[in-house]
PDB file of N, CA and C in Angstrom:
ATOM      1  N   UNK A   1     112.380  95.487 107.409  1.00  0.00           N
ATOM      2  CA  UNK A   1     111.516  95.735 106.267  1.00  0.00           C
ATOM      3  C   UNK A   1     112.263  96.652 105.300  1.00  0.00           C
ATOM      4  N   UNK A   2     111.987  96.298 103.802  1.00  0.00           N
ATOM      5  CA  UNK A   2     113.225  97.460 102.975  1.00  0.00           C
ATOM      6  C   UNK A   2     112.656  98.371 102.881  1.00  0.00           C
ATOM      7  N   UNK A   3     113.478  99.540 102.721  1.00  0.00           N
ATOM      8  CA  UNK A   3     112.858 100.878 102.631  1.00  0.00           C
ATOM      9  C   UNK A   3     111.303 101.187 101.811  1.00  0.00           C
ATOM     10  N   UNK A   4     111.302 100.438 100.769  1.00  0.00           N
ATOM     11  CA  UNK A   4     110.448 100.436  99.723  1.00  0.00           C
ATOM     12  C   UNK A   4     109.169  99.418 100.863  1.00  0.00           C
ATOM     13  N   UNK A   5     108.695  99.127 101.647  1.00  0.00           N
ATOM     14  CA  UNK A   5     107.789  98.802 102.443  1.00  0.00           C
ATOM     15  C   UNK A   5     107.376  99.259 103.847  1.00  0.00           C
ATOM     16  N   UNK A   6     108.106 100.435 103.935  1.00  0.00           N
ATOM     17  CA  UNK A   6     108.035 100.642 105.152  1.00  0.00           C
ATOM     18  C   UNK A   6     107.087 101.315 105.243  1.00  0.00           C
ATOM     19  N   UNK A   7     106.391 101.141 106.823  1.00  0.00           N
ATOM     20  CA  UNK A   7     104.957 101.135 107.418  1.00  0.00           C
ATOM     21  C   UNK A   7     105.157 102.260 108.620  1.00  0.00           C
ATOM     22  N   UNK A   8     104.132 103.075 108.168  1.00  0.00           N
ATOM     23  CA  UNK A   8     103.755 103.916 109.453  1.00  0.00           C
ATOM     24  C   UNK A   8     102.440 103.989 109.960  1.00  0.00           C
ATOM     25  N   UNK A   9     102.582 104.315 111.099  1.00  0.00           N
ATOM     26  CA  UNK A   9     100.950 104.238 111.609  1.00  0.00           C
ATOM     27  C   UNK A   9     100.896 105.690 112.486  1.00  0.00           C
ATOM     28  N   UNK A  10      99.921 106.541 112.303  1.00  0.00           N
ATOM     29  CA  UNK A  10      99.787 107.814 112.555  1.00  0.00           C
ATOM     30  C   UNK A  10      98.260 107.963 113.823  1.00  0.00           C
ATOM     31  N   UNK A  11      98.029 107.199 114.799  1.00  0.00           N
ATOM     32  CA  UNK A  11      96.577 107.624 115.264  1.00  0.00           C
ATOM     33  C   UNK A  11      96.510 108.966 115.762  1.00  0.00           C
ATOM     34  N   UNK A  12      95.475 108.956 115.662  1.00  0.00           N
ATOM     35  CA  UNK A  12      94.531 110.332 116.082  1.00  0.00           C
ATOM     36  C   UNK A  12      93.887 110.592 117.228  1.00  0.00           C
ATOM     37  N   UNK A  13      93.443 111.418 118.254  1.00  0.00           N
ATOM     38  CA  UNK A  13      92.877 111.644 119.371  1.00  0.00           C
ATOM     39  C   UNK A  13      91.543 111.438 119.201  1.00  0.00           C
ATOM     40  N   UNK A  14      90.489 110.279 119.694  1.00  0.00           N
ATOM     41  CA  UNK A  14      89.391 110.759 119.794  1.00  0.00           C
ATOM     42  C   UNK A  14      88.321 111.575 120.372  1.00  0.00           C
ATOM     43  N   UNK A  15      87.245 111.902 119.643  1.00  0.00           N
ATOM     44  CA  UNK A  15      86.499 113.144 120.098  1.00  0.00           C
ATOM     45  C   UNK A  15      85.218 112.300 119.746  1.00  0.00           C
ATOM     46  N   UNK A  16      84.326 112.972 120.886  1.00  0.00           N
ATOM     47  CA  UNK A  16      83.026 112.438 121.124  1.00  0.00           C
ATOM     48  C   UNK A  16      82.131 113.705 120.731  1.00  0.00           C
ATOM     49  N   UNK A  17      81.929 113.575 119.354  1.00  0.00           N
ATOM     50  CA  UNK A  17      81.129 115.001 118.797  1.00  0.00           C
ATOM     51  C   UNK A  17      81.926 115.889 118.103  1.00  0.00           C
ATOM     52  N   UNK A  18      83.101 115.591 118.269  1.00  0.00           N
ATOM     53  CA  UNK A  18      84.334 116.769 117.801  1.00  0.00           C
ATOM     54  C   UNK A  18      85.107 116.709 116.559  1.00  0.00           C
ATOM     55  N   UNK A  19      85.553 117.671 115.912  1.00  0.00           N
ATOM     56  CA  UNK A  19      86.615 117.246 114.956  1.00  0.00           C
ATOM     57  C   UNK A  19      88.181 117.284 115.410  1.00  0.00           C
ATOM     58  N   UNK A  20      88.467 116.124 114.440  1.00  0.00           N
ATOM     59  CA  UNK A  20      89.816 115.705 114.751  1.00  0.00           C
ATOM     60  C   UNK A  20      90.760 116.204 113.282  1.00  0.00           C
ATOM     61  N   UNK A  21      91.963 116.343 113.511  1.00  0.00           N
ATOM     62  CA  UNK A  21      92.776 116.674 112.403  1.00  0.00           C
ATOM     63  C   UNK A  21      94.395 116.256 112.532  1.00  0.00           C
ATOM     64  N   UNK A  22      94.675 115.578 111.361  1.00  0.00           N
ATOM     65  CA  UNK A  22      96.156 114.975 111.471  1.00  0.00           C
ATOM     66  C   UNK A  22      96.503 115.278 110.480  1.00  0.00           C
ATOM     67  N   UNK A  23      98.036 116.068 110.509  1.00  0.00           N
ATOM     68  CA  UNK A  23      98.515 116.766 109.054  1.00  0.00           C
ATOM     69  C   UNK A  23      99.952 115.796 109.536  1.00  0.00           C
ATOM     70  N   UNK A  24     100.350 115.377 107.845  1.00  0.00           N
ATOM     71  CA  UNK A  24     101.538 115.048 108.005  1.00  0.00           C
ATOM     72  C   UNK A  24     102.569 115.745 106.929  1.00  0.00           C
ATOM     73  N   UNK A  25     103.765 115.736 106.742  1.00  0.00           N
ATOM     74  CA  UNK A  25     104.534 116.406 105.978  1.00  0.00           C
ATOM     75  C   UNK A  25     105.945 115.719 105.484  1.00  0.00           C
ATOM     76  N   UNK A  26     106.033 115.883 104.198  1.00  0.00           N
ATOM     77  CA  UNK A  26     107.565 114.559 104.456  1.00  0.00           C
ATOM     78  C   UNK A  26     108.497 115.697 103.318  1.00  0.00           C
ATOM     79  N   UNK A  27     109.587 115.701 103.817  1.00  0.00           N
ATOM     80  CA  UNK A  27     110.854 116.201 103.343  1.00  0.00           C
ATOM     81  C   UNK A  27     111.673 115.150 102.200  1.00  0.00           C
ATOM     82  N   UNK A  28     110.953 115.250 100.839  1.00  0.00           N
ATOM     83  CA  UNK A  28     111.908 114.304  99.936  1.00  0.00           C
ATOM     84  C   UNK A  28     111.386 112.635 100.054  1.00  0.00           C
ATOM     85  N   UNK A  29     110.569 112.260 101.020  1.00  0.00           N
ATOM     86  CA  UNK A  29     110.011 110.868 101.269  1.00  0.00           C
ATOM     87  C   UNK A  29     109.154 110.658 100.009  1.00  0.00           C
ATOM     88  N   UNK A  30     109.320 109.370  99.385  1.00  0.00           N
ATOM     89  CA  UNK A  30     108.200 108.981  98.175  1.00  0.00           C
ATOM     90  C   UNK A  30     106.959 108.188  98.631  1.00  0.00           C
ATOM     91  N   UNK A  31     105.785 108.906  98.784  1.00  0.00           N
ATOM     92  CA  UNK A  31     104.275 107.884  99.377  1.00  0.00           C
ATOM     93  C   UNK A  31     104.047 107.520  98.324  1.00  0.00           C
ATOM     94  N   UNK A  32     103.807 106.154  98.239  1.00  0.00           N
ATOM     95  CA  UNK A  32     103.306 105.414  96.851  1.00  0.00           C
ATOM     96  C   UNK A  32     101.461 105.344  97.627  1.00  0.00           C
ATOM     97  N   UNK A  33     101.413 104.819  98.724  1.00  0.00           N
ATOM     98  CA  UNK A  33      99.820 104.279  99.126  1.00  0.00           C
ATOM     99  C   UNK A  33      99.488 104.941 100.403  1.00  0.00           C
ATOM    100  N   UNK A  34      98.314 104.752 100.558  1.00  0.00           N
ATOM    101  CA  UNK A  34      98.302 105.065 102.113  1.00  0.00           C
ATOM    102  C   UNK A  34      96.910 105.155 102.338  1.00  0.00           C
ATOM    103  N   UNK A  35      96.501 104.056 103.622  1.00  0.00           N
ATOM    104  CA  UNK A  35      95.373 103.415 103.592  1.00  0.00           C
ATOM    105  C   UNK A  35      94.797 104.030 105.496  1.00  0.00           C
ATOM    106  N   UNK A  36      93.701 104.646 105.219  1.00  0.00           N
ATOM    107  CA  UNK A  36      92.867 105.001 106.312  1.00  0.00           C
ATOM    108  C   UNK A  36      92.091 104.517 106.902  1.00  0.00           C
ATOM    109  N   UNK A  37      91.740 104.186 108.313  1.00  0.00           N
ATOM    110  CA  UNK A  37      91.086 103.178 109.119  1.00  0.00           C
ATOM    111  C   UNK A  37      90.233 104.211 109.665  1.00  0.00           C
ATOM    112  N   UNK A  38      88.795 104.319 109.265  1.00  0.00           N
ATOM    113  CA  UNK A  38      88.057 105.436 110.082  1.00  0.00           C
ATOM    114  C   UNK A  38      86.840 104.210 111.104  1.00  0.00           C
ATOM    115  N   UNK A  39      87.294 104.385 111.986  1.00  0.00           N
ATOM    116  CA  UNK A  39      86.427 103.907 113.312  1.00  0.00           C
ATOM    117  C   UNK A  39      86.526 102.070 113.439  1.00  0.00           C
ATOM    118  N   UNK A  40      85.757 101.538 113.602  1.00  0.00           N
ATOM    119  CA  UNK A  40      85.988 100.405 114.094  1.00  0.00           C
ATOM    120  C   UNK A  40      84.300  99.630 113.762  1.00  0.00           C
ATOM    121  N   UNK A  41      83.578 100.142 112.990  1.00  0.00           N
ATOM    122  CA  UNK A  41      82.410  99.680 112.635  1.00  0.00           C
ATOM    123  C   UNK A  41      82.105 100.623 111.540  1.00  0.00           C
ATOM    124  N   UNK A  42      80.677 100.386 110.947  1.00  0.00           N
ATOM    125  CA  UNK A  42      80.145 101.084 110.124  1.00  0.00           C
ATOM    126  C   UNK A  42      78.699 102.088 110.732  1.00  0.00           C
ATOM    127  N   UNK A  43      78.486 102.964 110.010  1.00  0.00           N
ATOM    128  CA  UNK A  43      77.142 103.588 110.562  1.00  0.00           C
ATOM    129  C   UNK A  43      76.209 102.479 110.512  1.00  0.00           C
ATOM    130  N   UNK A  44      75.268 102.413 111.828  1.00  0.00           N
ATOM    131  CA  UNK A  44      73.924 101.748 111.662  1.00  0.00           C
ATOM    132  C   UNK A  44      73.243 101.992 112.934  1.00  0.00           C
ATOM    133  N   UNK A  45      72.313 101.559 113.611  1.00  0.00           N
ATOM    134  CA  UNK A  45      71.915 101.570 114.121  1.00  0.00           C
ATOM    135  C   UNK A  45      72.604 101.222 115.973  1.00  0.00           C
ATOM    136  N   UNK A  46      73.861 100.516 116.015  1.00  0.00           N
ATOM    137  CA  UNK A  46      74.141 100.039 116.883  1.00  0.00           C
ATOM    138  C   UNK A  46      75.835 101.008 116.870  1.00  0.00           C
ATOM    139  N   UNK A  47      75.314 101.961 116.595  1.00  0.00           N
ATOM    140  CA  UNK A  47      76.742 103.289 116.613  1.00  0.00           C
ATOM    141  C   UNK A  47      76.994 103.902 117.997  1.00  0.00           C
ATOM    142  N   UNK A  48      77.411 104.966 118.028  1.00  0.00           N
ATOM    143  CA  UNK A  48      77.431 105.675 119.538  1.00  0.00           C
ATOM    144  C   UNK A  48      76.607 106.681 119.067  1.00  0.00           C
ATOM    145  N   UNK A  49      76.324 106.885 118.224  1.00  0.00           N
ATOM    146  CA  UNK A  49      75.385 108.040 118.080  1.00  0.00           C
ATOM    147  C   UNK A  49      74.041 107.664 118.357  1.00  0.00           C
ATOM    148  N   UNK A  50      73.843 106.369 118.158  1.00  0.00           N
ATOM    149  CA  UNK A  50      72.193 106.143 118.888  1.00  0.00           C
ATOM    150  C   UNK A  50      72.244 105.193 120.165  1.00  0.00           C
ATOM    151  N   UNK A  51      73.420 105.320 120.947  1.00  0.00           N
ATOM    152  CA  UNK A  51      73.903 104.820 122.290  1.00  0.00           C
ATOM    153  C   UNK A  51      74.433 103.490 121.843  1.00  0.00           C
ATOM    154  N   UNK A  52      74.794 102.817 121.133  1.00  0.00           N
ATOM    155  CA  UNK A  52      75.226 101.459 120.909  1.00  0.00           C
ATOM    156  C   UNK A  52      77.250 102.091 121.191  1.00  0.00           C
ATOM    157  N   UNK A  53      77.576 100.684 120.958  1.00  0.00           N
ATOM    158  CA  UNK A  53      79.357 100.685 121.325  1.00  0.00           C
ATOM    159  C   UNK A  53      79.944 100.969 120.230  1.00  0.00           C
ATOM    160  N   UNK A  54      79.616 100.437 119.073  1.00  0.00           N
ATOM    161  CA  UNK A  54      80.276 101.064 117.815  1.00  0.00           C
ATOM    162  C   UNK A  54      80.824 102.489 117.414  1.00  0.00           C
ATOM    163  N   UNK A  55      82.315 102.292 117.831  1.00  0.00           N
ATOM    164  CA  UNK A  55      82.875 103.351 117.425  1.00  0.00           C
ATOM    165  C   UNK A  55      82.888 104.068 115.746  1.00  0.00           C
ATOM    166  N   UNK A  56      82.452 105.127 115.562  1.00  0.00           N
ATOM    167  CA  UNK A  56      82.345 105.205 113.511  1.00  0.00           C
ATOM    168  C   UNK A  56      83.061 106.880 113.271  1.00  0.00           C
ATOM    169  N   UNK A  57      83.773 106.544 111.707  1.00  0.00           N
ATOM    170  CA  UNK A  57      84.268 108.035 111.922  1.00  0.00           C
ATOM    171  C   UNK A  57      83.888 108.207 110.379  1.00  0.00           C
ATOM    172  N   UNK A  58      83.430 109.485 110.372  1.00  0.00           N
ATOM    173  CA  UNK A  58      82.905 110.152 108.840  1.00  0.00           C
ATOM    174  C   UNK A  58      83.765 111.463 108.250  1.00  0.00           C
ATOM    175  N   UNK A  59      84.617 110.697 107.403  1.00  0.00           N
ATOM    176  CA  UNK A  59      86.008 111.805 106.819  1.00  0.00           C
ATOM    177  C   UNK A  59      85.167 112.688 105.985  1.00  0.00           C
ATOM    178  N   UNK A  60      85.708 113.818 106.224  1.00  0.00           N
ATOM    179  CA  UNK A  60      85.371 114.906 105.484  1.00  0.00           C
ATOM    180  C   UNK A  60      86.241 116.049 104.728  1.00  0.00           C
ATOM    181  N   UNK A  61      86.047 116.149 103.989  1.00  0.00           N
ATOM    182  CA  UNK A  61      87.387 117.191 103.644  1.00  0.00           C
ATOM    183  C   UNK A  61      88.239 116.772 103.582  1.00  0.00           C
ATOM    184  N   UNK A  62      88.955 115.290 102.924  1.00  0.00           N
ATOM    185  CA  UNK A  62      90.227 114.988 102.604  1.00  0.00           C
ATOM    186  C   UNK A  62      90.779 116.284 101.395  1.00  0.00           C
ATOM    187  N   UNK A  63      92.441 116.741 102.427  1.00  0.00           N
ATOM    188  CA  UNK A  63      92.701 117.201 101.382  1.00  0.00           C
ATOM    189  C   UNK A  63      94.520 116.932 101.425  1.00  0.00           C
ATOM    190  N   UNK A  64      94.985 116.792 100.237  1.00  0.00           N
ATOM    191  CA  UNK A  64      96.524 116.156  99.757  1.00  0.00           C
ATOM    192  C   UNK A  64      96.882 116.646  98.782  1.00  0.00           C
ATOM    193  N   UNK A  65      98.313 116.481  98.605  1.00  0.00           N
ATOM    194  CA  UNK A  65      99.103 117.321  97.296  1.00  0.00           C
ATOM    195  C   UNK A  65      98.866 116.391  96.226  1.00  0.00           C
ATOM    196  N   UNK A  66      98.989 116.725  95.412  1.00  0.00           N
ATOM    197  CA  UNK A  66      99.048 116.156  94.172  1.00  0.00           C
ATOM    198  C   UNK A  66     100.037 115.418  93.625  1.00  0.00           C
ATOM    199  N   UNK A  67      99.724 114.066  93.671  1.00  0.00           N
ATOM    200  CA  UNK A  67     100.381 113.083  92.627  1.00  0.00           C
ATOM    201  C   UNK A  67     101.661 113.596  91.477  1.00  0.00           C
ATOM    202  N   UNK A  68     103.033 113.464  92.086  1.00  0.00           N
ATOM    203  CA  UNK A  68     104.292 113.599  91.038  1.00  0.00           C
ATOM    204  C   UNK A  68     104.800 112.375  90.891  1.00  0.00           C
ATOM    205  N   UNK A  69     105.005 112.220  89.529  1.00  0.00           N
ATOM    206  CA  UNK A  69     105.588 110.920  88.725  1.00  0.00           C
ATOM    207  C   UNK A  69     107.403 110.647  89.733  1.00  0.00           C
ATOM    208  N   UNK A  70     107.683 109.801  89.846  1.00  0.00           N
ATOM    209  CA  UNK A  70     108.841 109.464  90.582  1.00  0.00           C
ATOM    210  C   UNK A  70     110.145 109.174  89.309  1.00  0.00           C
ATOM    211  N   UNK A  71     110.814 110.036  89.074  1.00  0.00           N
ATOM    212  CA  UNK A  71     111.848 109.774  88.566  1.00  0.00           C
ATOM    213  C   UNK A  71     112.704 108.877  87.929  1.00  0.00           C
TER     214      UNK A  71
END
């Protein structure tokens, strides 16, 4: 894959009630995108929070540096 597509995938530990936190940091690397997968369903009725299998995750507090124009 050329540099200009390359793919990372970062998972996270899950927690049943808990918060989770993943910091990443890049030395000189250019992020153009970067797309977040929170849980594996949506809130409803058939979640784990009202005993169903649906795994769901509710981001809070995204926080990131600020957008620099690329050279």
């Amino acid at each position: 894959m050329p540099p200009h597509q390359a793919r990372s995938v970062f998972p996270t530990s899950p927690g049943n009630g808990s918060l989770s936190f993943l910091g990443i940091t890049t030395q000189g690397a250019h992020i153009a995108r970067v797309v977040v997968t929170l849980g594996n369903a949506t809130l409803d009725p058939d979640d784990v929070t009202q005993g169903g299998t649906a795994d769901v995750v509710v981001p809070d507090n995204v926080i990131h540096g600020e957008p620099q124009a690329i050279p």
